[in-house]
Protein backbone atom coordinates (compact mmCIF):
# COMPACT_ATOMS: atom_id res chain seq x y z
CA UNK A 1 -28.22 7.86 29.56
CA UNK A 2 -26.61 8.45 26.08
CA UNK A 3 -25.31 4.93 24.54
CA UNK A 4 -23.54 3.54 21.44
CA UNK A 5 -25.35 2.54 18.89
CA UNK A 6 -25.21 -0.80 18.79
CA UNK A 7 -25.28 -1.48 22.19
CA UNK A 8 -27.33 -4.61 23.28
CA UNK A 9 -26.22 -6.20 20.20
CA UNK A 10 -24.72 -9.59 20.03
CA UNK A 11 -22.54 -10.37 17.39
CA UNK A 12 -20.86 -14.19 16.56
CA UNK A 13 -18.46 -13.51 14.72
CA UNK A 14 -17.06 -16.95 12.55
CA UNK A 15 -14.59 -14.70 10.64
CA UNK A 16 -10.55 -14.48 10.05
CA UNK A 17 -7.90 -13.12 8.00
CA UNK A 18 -8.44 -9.07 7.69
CA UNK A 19 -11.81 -8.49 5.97
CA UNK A 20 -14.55 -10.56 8.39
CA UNK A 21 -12.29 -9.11 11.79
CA UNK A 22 -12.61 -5.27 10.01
CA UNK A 23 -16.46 -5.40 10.28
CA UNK A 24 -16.83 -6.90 13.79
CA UNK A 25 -13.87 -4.56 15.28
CA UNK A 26 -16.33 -1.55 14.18
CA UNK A 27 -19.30 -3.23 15.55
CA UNK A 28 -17.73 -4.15 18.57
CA UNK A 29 -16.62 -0.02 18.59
CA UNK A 30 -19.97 1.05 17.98
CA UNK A 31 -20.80 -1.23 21.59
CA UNK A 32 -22.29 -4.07 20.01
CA UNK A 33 -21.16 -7.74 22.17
CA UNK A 34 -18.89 -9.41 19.82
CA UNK A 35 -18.03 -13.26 20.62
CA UNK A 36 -15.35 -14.49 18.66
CA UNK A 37 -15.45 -18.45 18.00
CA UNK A 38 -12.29 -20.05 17.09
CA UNK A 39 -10.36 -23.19 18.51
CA UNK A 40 -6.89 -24.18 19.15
CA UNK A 41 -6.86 -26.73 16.73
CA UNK A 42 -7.92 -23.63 14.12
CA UNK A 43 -7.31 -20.29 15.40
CA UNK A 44 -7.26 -16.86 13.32
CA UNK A 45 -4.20 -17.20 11.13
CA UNK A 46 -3.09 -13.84 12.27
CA UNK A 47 -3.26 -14.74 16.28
CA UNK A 48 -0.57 -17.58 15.52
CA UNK A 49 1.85 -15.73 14.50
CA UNK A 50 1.28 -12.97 17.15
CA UNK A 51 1.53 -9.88 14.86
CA UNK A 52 0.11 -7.06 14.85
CA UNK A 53 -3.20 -7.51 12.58
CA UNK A 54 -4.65 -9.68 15.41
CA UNK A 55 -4.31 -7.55 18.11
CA UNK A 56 -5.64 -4.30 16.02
CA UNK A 57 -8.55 -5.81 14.18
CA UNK A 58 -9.92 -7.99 17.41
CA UNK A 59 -10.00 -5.30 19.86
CA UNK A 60 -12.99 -4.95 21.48
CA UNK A 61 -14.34 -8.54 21.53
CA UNK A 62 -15.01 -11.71 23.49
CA UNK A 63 -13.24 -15.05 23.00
CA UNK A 64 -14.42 -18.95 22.62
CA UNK A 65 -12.91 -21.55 21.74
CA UNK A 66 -15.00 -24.25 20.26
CA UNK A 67 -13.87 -27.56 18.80
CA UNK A 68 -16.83 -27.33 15.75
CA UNK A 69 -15.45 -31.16 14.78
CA UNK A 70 -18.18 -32.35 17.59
CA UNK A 71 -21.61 -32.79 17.18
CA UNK A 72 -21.81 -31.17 21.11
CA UNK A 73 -19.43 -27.57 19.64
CA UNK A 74 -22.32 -27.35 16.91
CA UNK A 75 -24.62 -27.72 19.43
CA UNK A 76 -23.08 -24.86 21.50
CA UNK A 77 -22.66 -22.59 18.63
CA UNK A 78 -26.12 -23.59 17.46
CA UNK A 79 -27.71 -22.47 21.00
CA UNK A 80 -25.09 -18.98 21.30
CA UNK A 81 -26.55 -18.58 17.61
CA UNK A 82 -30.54 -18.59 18.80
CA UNK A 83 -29.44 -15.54 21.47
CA UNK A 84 -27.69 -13.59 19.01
CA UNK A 85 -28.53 -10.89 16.51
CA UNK A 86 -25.89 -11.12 14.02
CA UNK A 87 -23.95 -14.01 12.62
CA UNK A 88 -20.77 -13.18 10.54
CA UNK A 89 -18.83 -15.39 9.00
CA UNK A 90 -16.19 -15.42 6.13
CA UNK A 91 -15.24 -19.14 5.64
CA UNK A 92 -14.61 -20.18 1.83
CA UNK A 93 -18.40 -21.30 -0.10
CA UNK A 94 -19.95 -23.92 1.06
CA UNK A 95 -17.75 -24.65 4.60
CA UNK A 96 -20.20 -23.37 7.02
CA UNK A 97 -23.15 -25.64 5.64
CA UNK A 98 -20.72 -28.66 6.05
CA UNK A 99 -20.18 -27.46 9.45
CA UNK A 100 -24.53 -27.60 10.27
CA UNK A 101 -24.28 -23.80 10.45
CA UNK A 102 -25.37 -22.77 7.65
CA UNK A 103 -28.66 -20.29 7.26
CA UNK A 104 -31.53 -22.78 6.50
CA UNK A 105 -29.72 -24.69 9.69
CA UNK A 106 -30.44 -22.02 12.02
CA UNK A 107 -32.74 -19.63 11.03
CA UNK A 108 -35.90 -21.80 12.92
CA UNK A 109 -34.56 -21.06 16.13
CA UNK A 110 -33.85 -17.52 15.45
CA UNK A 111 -35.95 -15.77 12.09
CA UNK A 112 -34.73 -12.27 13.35
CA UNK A 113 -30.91 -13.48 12.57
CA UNK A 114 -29.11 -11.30 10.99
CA UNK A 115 -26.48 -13.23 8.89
CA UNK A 116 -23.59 -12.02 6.70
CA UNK A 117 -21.79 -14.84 4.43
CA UNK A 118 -18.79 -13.58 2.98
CA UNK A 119 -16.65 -14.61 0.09
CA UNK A 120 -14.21 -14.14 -2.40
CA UNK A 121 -16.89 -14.67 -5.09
CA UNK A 122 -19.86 -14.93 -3.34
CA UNK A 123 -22.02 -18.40 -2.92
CA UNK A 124 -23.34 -18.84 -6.16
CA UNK A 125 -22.25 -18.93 -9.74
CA UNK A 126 -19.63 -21.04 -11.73
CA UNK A 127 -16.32 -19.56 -9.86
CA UNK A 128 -18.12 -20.22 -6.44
CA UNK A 129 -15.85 -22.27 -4.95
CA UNK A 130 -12.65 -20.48 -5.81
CA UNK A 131 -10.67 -19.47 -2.93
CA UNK A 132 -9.51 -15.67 -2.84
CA UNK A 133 -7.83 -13.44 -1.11
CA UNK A 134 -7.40 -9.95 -1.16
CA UNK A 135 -4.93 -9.44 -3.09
CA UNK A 136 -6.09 -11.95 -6.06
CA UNK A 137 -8.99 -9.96 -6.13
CA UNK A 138 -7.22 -7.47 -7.18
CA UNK A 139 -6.42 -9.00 -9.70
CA UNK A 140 -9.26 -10.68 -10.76
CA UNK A 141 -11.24 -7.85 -10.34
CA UNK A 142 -9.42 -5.70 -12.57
CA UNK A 143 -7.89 -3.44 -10.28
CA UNK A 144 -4.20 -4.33 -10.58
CA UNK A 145 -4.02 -4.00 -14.66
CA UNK A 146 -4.85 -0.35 -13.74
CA UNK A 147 -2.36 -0.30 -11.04
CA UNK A 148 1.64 1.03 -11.73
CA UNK A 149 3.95 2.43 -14.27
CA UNK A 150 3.43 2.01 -17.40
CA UNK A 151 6.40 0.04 -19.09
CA UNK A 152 6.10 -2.37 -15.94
CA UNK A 153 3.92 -4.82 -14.98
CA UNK A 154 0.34 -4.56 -13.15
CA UNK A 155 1.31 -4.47 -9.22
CA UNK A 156 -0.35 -5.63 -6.36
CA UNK A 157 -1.18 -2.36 -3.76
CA UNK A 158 -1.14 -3.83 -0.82
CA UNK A 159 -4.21 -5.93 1.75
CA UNK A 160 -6.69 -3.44 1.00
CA UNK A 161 -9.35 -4.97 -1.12
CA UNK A 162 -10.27 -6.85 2.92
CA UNK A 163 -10.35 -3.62 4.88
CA UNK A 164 -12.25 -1.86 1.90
CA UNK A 165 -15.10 -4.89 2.10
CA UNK A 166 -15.17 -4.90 6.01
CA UNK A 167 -16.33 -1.16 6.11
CA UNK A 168 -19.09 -2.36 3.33
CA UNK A 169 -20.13 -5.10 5.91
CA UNK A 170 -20.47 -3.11 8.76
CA UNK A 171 -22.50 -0.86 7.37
CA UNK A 172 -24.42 -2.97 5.81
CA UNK A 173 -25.04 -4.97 8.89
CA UNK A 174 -26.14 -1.59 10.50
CA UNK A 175 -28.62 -1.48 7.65
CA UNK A 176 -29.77 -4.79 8.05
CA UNK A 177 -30.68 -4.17 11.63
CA UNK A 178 -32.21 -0.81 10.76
CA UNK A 179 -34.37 -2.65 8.89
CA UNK A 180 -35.24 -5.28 10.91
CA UNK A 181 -36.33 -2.62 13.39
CA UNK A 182 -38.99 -1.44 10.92
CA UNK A 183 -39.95 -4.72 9.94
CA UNK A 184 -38.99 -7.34 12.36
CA UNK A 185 -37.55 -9.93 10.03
CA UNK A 186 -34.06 -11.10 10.19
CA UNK A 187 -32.15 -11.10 6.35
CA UNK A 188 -29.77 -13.47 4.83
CA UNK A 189 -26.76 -11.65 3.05
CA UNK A 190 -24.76 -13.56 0.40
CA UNK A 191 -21.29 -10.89 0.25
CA UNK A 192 -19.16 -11.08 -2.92
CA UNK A 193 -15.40 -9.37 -2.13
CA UNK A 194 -15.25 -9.39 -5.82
CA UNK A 195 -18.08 -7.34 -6.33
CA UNK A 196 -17.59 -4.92 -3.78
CA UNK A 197 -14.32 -4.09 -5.24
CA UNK A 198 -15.27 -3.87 -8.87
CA UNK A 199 -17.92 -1.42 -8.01
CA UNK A 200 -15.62 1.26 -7.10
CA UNK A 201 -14.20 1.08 -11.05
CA UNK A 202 -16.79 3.45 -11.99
CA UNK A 203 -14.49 5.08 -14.62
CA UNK A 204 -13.35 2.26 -15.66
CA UNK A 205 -16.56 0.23 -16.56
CA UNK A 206 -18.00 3.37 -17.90
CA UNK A 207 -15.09 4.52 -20.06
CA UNK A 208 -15.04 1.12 -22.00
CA UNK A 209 -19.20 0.73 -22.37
CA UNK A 210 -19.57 4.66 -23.74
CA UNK A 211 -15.84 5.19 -25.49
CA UNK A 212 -14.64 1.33 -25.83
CA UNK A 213 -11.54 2.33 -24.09
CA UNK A 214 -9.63 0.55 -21.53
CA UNK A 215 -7.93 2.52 -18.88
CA UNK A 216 -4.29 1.71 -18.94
CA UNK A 217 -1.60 1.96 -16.22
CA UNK A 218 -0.42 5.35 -15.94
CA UNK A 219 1.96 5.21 -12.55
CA UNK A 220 0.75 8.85 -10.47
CA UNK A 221 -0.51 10.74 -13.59
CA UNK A 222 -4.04 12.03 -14.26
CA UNK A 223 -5.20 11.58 -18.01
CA UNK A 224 -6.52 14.93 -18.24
CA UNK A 225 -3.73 16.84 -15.87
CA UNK A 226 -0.57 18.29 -16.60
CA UNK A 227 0.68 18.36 -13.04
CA UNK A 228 -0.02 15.22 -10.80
CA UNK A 229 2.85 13.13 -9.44
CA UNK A 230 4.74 12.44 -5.84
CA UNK A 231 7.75 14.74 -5.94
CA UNK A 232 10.77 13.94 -3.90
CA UNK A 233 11.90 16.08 -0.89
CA UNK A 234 15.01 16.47 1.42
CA UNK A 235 15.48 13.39 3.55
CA UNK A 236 14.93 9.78 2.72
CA UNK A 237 12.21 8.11 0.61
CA UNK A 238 10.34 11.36 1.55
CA UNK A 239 7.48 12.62 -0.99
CA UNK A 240 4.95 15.07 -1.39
CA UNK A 241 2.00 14.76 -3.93
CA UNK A 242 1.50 17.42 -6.19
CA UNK A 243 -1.74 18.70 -8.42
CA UNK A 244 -1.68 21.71 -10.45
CA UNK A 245 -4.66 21.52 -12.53
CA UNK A 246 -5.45 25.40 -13.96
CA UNK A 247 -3.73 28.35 -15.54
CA UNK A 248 -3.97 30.35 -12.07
CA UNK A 249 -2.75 28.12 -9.92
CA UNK A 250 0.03 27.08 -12.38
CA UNK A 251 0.87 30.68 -12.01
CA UNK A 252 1.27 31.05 -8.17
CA UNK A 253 3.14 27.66 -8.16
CA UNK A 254 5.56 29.46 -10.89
CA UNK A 255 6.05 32.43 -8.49
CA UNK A 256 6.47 30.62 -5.59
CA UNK A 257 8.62 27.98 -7.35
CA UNK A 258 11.21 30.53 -9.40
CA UNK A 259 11.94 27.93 -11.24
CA UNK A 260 13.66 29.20 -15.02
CA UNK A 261 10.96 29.38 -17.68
CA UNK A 262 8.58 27.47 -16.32
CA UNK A 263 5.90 30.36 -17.33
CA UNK A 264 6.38 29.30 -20.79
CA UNK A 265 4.12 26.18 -20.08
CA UNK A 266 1.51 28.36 -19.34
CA UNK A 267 -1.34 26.36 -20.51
CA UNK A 268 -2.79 22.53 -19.24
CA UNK A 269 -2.29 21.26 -23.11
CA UNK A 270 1.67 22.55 -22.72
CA UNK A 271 2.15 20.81 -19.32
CA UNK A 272 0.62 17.49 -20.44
CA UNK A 273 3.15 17.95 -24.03
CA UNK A 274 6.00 18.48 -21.21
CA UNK A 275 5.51 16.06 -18.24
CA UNK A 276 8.38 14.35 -18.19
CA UNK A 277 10.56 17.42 -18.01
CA UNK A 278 8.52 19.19 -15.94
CA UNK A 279 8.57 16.45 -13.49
CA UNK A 280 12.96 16.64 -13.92
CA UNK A 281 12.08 20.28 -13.26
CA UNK A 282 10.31 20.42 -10.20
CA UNK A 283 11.84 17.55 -8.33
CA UNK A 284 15.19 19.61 -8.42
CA UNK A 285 13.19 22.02 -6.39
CA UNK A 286 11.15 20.03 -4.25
CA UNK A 287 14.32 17.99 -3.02
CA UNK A 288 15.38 21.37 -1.24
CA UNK A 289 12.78 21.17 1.55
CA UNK A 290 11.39 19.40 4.23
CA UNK A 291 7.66 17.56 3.03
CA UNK A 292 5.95 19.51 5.63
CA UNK A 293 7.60 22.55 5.50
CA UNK A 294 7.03 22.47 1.97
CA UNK A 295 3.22 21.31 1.88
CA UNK A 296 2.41 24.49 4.30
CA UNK A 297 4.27 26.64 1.92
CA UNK A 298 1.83 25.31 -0.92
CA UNK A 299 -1.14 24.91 1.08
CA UNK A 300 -1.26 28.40 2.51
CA UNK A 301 -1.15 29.97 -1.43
CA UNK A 302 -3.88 27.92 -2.38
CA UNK A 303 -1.43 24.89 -4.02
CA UNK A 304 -2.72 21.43 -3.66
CA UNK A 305 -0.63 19.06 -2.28
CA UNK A 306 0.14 16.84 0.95
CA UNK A 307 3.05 15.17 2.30
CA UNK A 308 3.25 11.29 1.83
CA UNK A 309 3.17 10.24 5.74
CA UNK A 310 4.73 6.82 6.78
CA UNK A 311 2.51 4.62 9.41
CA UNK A 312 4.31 6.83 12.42
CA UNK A 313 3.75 10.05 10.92
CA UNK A 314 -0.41 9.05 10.64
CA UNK A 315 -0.64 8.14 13.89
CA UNK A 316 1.72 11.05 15.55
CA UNK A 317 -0.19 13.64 13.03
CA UNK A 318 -1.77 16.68 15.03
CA UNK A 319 -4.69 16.49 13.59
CA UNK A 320 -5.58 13.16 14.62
CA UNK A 321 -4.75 13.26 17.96
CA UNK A 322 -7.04 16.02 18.45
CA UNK A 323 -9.60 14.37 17.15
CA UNK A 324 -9.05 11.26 19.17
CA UNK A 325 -8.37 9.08 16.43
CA UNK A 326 -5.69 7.28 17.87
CA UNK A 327 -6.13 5.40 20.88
CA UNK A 328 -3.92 3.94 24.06
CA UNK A 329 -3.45 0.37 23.66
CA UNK A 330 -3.78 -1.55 26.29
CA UNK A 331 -2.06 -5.22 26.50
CA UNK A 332 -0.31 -6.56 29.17
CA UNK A 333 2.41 -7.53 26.81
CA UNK A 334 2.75 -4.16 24.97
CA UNK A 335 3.71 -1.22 26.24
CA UNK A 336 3.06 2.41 24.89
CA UNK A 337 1.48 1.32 21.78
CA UNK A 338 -1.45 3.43 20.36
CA UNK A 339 -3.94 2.44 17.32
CA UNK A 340 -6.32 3.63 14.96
CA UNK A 341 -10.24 4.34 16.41
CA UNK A 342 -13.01 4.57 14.57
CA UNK A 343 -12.97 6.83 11.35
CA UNK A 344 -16.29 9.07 13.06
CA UNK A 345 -17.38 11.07 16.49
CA UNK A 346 -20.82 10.74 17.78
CA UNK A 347 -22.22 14.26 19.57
CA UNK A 348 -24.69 11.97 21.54
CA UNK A 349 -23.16 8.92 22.75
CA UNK A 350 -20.26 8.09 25.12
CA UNK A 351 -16.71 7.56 23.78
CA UNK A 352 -15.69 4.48 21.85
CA UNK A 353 -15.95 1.05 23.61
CA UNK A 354 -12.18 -0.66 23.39
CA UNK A 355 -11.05 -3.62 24.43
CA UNK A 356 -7.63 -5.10 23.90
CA UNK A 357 -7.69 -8.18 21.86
CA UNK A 358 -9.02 -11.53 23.55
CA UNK A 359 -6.77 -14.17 24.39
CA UNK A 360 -8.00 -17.91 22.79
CA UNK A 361 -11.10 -19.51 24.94
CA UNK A 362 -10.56 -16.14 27.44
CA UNK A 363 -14.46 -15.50 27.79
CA UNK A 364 -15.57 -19.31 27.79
CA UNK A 365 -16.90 -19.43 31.45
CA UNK A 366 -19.01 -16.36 30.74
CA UNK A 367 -20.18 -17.34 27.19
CA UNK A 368 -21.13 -21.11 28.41
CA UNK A 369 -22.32 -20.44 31.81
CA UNK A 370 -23.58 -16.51 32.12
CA UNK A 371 -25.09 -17.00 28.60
CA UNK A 372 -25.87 -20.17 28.11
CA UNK A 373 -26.30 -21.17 31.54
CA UNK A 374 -23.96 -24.39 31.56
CA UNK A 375 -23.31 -25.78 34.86
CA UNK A 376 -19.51 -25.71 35.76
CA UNK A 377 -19.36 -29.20 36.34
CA UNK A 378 -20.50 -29.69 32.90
CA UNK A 379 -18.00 -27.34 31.58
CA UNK A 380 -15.20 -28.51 33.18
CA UNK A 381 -15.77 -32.15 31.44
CA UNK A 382 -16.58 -30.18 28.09
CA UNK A 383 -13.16 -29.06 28.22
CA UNK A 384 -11.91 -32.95 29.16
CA UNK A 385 -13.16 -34.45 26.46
CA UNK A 386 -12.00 -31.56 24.07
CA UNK A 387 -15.23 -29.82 23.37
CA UNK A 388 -13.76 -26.88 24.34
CA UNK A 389 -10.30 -26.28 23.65
């Protein structure tokens, strides 16, 4: 029988906030057993205020709630720990050692461990204990200088630096247990946010080591290409983007287009000299059509471009829901909601394992006595004296 490909996994996952919950939401997709541990006294930010983020990036998991204050919830996470094969965790430096969790804590009782400690700046180093979050790593990674228009200054783009570094974790727990397949030993894995962000500034580093140049902000333009913006069209705040970058498609577009005497900037050099007009120019004639109508015009004559899609338009796109890439939700609270699967199909496994979000301390009676094998009676006065809560 075909399975995921993480089924059979077991996954504790210590994490909250955006980044931590990305990586164990894929796991959890890809079938792995994902136990979330959280209590009410400290619950996921993002359940308390019962928005959205909670209930899209903890689909597919398990809840317990653990009061970790007690020398008996260490104990229970300790023993859930030794049964498990990955341990992720996103706490600032330093707060899971405090806790008695940390890896040279629990490693005896389980060497194949897989853990995954993740942190703003990772867990050494002077800036160690900083606290970040995703968006002042942009910042402090660089990423926001480069970011705008530029007479303005450096913006903030949004949570994505979090997102960006949960894909990096999941994969690299998948690597982690590919290699403890071929070699049987568990792995340690000190995760710097900061890092993983500033590696995708290839251009950036490089420009300044070989030409001692820093990139500047340049709002939508390409250094090198006349024609590359978001161009308004009919309707409000719709936009399509817009990248003309040679002589023969500058051409077609000027055909297509009949916009006066635009063939006299018939060169790349001439449409760089003449952006700002040529942007006047052609937003007089994109604002006469739909976006989509518009971006199969382009598309079809060999133009690139693509409409600028709000959240709605993603997750209503054709193209998506062919592929299956948005899901049902199911909640008993929310009604005909559906959200983003995985970003991947699998020819040789069964479809995508979801869940709907866990409600706090929902799994506890399986965790502590199917798992653990903690009599009821036991349980019950766990939950009396605040153990769990």
């Amino acid at each position: 029988m075909n399975k995921l490909p993480l089924e059979g996994i077991r996954v504790i996952d210590f994490s909250w906030i955006i980044a931590g919950p990305t990586c164990t939401r894929m796991l959890g997709m890809m079938g792995a057993e994902i136990i979330k541990i959280e209590s009410h006294r400290r619950p996921d930010p993002t359940r308390v205020g019962g928005g959205g983020n909670f209930h899209f990036l903890n689909q597919s998991k398990t809840s317990l709630s653990l009061n970790l204050r007690t020398e008996e919830g260490v104990d229970i996470a300790k023993k859930l720990i030794s049964i498990s094969d990955v341990l992720v965790e996103n706490y600032a430096s330093g707060v899971i050692e405090r806790i008695g969790l940390g890896y040279e804590d629990i490693k005896a009782n389980n060497p194949n461990l897989i853990m995954v400690s993740s942190s703003g700046l990772g867990h050494s180093g002077p800036d160690k204990d900083h606290v970040a979050y995703g968006t002042l790593l942009q910042c402090f990674t660089g990423w926001s200088y480069q970011t705008g228009i530029p007479e303005k200054p450096p913006m903030i783009g949004g949570v994505w630096a979090d997102p960006l570094t949960g894909m990096m974790q999941t994969f690299l727990v998948a690597s982690c247990l590919s290699g403890r397949y071929r070699t049987g030993l568990g792995q340690y894995v000190d995760f710097s946010m900061a890092e993983a962000n500033t590696t995708l500034l290839q251009e950036s580093l490089m420009n300044f080591f070989m030409n001692k140049k820093i990139i500047e902000r340049n709002g939508n333009y390409e250094t090198n290409i006349g024609i590359h913006d978001l161009f308004p069209c009919k309707g409000f705040d719709s936009w399509i983007a817009l990248v003309i970058e040679n002589d023969e498609d500058w051409n077609t577009f000027c055909e297509l287009s009949q916009i006066p005497e635009l063939n006299k900037y018939n060169s790349n050099e001439k449409r760089l000299e003449n952006r700002v007009q040529l942007t006047h120019d052609i937003s007089v004639w994109t604002k006469q059509y739909n976006k989509f109508d518009l971006m199969e015009k382009l598309q079809a004559n060999g133009i690139m471009c693509g409409a600028s899609m709000d959240s709605l338009e993603v997750i209503e796109n054709k193209h998506h829901l062919d592929r299956n890439f948005v899901s049902d939700y199911i909640h008993k609270d929310y009604k005909d909601i559906k959200l983003p699967n995985v970003p991947w199909t699998l020819n040789n496994a069964p479809e995508t394992k979801i869940t709907p979000a866990p409600e706090l301390g929902s799994s506890n009676n399986y965790i502590l006595h199917d798992l653990l094998g903690i009599e009821q009676k036991n349980i019950d006065k766990m939950v009396e004296e605040q153990i769990i809560y």
